[in-house]
Protein backbone atom coordinates (compact mmCIF):
# COMPACT_ATOMS: atom_id res chain seq x y z
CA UNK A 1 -18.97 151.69 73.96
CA UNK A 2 -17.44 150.14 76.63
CA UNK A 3 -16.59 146.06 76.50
CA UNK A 4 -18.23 144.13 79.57
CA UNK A 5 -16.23 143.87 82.33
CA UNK A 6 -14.87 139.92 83.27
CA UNK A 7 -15.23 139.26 86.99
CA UNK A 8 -11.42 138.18 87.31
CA UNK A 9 -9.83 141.41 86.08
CA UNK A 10 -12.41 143.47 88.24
CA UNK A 11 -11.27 141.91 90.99
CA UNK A 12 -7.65 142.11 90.14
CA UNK A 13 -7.78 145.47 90.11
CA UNK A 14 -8.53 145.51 93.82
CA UNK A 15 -5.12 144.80 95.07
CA UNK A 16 -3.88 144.21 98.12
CA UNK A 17 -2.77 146.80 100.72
CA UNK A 18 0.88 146.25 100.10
CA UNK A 19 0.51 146.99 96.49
CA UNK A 20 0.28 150.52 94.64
CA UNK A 21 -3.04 150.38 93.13
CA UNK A 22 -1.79 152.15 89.95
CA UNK A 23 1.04 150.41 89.10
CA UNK A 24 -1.12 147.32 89.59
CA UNK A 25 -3.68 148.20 87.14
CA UNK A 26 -0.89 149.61 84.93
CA UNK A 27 0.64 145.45 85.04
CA UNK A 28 -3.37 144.56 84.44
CA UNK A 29 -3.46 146.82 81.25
CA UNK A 30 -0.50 145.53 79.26
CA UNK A 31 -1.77 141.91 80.20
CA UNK A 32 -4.89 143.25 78.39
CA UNK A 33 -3.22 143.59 75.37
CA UNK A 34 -1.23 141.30 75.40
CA UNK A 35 -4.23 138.92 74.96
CA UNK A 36 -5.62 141.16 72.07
CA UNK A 37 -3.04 141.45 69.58
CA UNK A 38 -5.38 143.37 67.42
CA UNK A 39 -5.58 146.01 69.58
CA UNK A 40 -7.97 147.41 72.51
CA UNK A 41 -9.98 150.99 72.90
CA UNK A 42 -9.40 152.98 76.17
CA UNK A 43 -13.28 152.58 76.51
CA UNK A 44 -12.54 149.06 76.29
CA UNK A 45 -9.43 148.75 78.79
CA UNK A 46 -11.69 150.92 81.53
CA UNK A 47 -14.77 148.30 81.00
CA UNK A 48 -12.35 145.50 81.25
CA UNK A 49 -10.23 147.16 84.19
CA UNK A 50 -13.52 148.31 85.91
CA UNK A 51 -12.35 151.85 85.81
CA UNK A 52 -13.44 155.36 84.66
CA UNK A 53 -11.98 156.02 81.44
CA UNK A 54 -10.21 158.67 82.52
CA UNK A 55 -7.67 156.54 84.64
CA UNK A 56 -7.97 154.31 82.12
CA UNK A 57 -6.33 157.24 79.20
CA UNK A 58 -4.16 158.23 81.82
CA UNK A 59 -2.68 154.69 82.36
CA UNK A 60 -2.24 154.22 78.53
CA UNK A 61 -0.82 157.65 78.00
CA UNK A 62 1.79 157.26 80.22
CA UNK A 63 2.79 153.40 79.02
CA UNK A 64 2.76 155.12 75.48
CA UNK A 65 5.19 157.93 76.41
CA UNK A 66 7.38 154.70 77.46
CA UNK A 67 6.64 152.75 74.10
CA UNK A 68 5.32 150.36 76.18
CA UNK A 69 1.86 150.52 74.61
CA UNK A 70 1.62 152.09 71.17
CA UNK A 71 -1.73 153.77 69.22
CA UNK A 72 -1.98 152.46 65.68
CA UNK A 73 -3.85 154.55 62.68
CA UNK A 74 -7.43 153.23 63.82
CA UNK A 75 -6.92 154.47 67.24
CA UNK A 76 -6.82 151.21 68.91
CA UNK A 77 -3.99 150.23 71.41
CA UNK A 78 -1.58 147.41 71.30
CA UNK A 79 1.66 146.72 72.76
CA UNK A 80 4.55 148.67 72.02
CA UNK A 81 8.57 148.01 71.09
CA UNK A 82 9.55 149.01 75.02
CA UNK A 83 7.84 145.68 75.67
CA UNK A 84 10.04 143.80 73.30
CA UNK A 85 13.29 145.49 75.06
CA UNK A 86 12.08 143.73 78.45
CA UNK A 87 11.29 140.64 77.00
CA UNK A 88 14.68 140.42 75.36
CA UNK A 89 16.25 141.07 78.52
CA UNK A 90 14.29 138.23 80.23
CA UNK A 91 15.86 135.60 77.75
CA UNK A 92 18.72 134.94 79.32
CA UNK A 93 16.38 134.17 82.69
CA UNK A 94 14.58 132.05 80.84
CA UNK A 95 17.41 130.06 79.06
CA UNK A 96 18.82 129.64 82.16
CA UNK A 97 15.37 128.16 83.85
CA UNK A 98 15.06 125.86 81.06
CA UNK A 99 18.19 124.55 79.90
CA UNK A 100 18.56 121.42 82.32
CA UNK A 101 14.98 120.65 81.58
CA UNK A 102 15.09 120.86 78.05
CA UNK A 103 18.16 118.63 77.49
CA UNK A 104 15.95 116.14 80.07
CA UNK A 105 13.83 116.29 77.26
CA UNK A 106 16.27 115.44 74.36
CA UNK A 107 17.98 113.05 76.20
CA UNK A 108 14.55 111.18 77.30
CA UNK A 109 13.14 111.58 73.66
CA UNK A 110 16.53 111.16 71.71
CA UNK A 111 15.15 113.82 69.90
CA UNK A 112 15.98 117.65 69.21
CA UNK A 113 14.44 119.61 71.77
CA UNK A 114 13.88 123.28 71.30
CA UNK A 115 12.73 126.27 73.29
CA UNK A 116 10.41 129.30 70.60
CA UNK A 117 9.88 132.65 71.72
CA UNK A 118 7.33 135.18 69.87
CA UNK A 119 8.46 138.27 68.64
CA UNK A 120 5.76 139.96 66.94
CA UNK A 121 4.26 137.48 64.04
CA UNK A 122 7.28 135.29 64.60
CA UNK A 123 8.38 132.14 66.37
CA UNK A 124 11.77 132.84 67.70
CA UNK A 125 14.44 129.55 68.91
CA UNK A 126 15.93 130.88 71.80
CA UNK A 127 17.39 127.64 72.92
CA UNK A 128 17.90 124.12 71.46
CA UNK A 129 19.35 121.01 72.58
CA UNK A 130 20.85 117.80 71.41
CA UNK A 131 20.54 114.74 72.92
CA UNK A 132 23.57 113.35 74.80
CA UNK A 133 24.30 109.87 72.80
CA UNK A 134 23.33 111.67 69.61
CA UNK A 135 25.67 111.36 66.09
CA UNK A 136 23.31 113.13 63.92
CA UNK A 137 20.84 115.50 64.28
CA UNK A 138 18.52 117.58 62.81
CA UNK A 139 19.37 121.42 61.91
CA UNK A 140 17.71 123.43 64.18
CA UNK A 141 19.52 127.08 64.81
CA UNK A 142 19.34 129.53 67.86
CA UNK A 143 17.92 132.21 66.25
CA UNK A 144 16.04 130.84 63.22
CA UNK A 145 13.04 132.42 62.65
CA UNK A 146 9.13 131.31 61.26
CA UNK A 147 5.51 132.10 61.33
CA UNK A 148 3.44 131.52 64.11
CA UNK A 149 1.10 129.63 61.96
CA UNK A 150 3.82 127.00 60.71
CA UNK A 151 5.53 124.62 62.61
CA UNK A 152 4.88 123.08 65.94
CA UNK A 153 6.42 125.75 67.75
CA UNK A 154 4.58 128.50 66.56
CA UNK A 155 0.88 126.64 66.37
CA UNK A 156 1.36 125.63 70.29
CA UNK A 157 2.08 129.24 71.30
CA UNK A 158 -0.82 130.46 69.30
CA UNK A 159 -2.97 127.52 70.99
CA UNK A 160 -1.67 129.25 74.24
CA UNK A 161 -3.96 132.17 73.41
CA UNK A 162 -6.88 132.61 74.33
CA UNK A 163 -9.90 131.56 71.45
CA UNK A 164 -10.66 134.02 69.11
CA UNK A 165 -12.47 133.61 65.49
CA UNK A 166 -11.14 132.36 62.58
CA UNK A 167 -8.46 130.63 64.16
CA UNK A 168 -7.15 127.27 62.06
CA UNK A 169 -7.73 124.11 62.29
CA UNK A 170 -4.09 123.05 63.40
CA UNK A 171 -4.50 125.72 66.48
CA UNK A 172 -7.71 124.60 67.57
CA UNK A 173 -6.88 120.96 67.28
CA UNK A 174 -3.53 121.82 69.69
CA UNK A 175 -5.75 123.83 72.20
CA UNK A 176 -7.63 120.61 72.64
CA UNK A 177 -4.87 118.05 72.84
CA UNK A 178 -2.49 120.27 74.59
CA UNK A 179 0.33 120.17 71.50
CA UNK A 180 1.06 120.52 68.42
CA UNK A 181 2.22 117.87 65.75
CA UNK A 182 3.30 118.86 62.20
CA UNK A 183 5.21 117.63 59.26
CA UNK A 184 7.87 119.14 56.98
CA UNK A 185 6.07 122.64 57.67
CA UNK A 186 9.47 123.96 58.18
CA UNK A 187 11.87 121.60 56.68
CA UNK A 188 10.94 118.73 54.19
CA UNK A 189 10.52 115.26 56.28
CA UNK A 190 10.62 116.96 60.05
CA UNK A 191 7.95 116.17 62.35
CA UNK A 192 7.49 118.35 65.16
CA UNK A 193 5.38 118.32 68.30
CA UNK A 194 5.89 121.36 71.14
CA UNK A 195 3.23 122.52 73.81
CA UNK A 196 2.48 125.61 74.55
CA UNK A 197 4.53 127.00 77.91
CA UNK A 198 1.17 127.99 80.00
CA UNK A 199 0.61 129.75 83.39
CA UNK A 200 0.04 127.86 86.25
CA UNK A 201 -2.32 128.63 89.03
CA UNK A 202 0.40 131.80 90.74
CA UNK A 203 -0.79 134.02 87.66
CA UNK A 204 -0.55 134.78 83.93
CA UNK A 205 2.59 134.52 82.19
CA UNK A 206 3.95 137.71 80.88
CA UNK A 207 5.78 136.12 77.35
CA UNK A 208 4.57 134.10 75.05
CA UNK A 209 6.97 130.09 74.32
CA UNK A 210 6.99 127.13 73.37
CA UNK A 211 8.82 123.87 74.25
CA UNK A 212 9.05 121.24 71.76
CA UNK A 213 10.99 118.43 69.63
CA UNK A 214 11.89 117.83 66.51
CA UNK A 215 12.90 114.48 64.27
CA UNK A 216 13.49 113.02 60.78
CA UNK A 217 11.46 109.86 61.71
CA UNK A 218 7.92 109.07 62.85
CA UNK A 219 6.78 110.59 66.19
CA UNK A 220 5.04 108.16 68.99
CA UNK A 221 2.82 111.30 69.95
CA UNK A 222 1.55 108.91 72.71
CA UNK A 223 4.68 108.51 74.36
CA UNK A 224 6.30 112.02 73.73
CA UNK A 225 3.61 114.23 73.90
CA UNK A 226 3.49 114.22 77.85
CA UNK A 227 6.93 114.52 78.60
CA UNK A 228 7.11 117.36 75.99
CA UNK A 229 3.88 118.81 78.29
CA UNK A 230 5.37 118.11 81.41
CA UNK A 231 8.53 119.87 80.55
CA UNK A 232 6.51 122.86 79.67
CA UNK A 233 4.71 122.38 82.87
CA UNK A 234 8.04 122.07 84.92
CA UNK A 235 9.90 125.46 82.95
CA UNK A 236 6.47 127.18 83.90
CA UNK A 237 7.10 126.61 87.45
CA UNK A 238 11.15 127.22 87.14
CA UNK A 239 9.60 130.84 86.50
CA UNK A 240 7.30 131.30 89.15
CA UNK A 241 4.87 131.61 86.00
């Protein structure tokens, strides 16, 4: 049976005459599932889209034959590896966006500030900086890899989500304050805090981040928690997000 329909994608799907209506709801359908990671029916898509679910199987075919959507074993439809490839190639964008901003944020915190991707079940650093006076800082590699359910980085771009059941305790508590703050979840005696990397009013964003920082002392969440938001806020906006 087909899910009820939200009001907001309905109308997305009318789009305006400049657009191509197909390659529109094409865009709409990935964002779909990107916001069910445990997958989607096409009955499901077309009651969402506000389509027959004819289009809607012809949409998803052809994004499968691209491996940008993929059918797992139970028939439902998630995103696929072709996905991954773009997002990949957006990285270097995004570093590029957020690099002045996040050593604003190191500098201003005198803590390590970092910038998490995910790929899949994983928090990805993409980006980290030091601050500028610093003599010693924490290890924190380009590259290193971790759960999305440990660590600041990961909680705050599962907070980015939208609700769904069963989530923790840590996620819902960063949905409500707008961050994340953890300790020695990824290293014994590091305290984390990131925010989630959210879209602002021009659309959804299309990837999934986190900003954050990282120390080996204490945390004043009341004083680094907003300029940790704001620099979320402000890479957000770098991206037209």
């Amino acid at each position: 049976m087909a899910g009820k329909g939200r009001e907001p994608d309905r109308d997305a799907t009318k789009a305006a005459p400049a657009a191509l209506q197909t390659l529109d709801r094409g865009l709409l359908l990935l964002d779909l599932l990107a916001r069910h990671p445990d997958g989607m029916s096409v009955a499901q898509l077309a009651g969402q889209l506000g389509i027959h679910r004819a289009i809607a199987y012809r949409l998803a075919a052809t994004l499968e034959q691209r491996a940008m959507i993929s059918r797992g074993p139970d028939g439902q439809l998630r995103l696929g590896v072709g996905v991954l490839t773009l997002a990949r190639a957006f990285q270097p964008q995004l570093r590029a966006a957020a690099h002045p901003l996040l050593q604003s944020l190191a500098n201003d915190t005198e803590c390590t500030a970092f910038l998490s991707v995910a790929e899949g079940g994983e928090g990805v650093a993409i980006l980290v900086c030091e601050p500028r006076d610093s003599v010693m800082g924490i290890a924190y590699r380009v590259g290193s890899r971790h759960p999305l359910d440990r660590g600041a980085a990961g909680i705050a771009i599962l907070s980015g989500r939208e609700p769904a059941p069963g989530e923790s305790e840590a996620v819902l508590r960063a949905r409500r304050d707008g961050y994340s703050l953890t300790y020695g979840q990824l290293q014994k005696g590091a305290v984390g805090l990131a925010s989630p990397i959210r879209a602002s009013a021009g659309g959804p964003m299309r990837f999934e981040a986190s900003v954050g920082v990282v120390a080996l002392i204490e945390l004043d969440a009341d004083r680094i928690a907003p300029a940790v938001t704001a620099c979320a806020t402000a890479i957000a906006r770098a991206l037209g997000g």
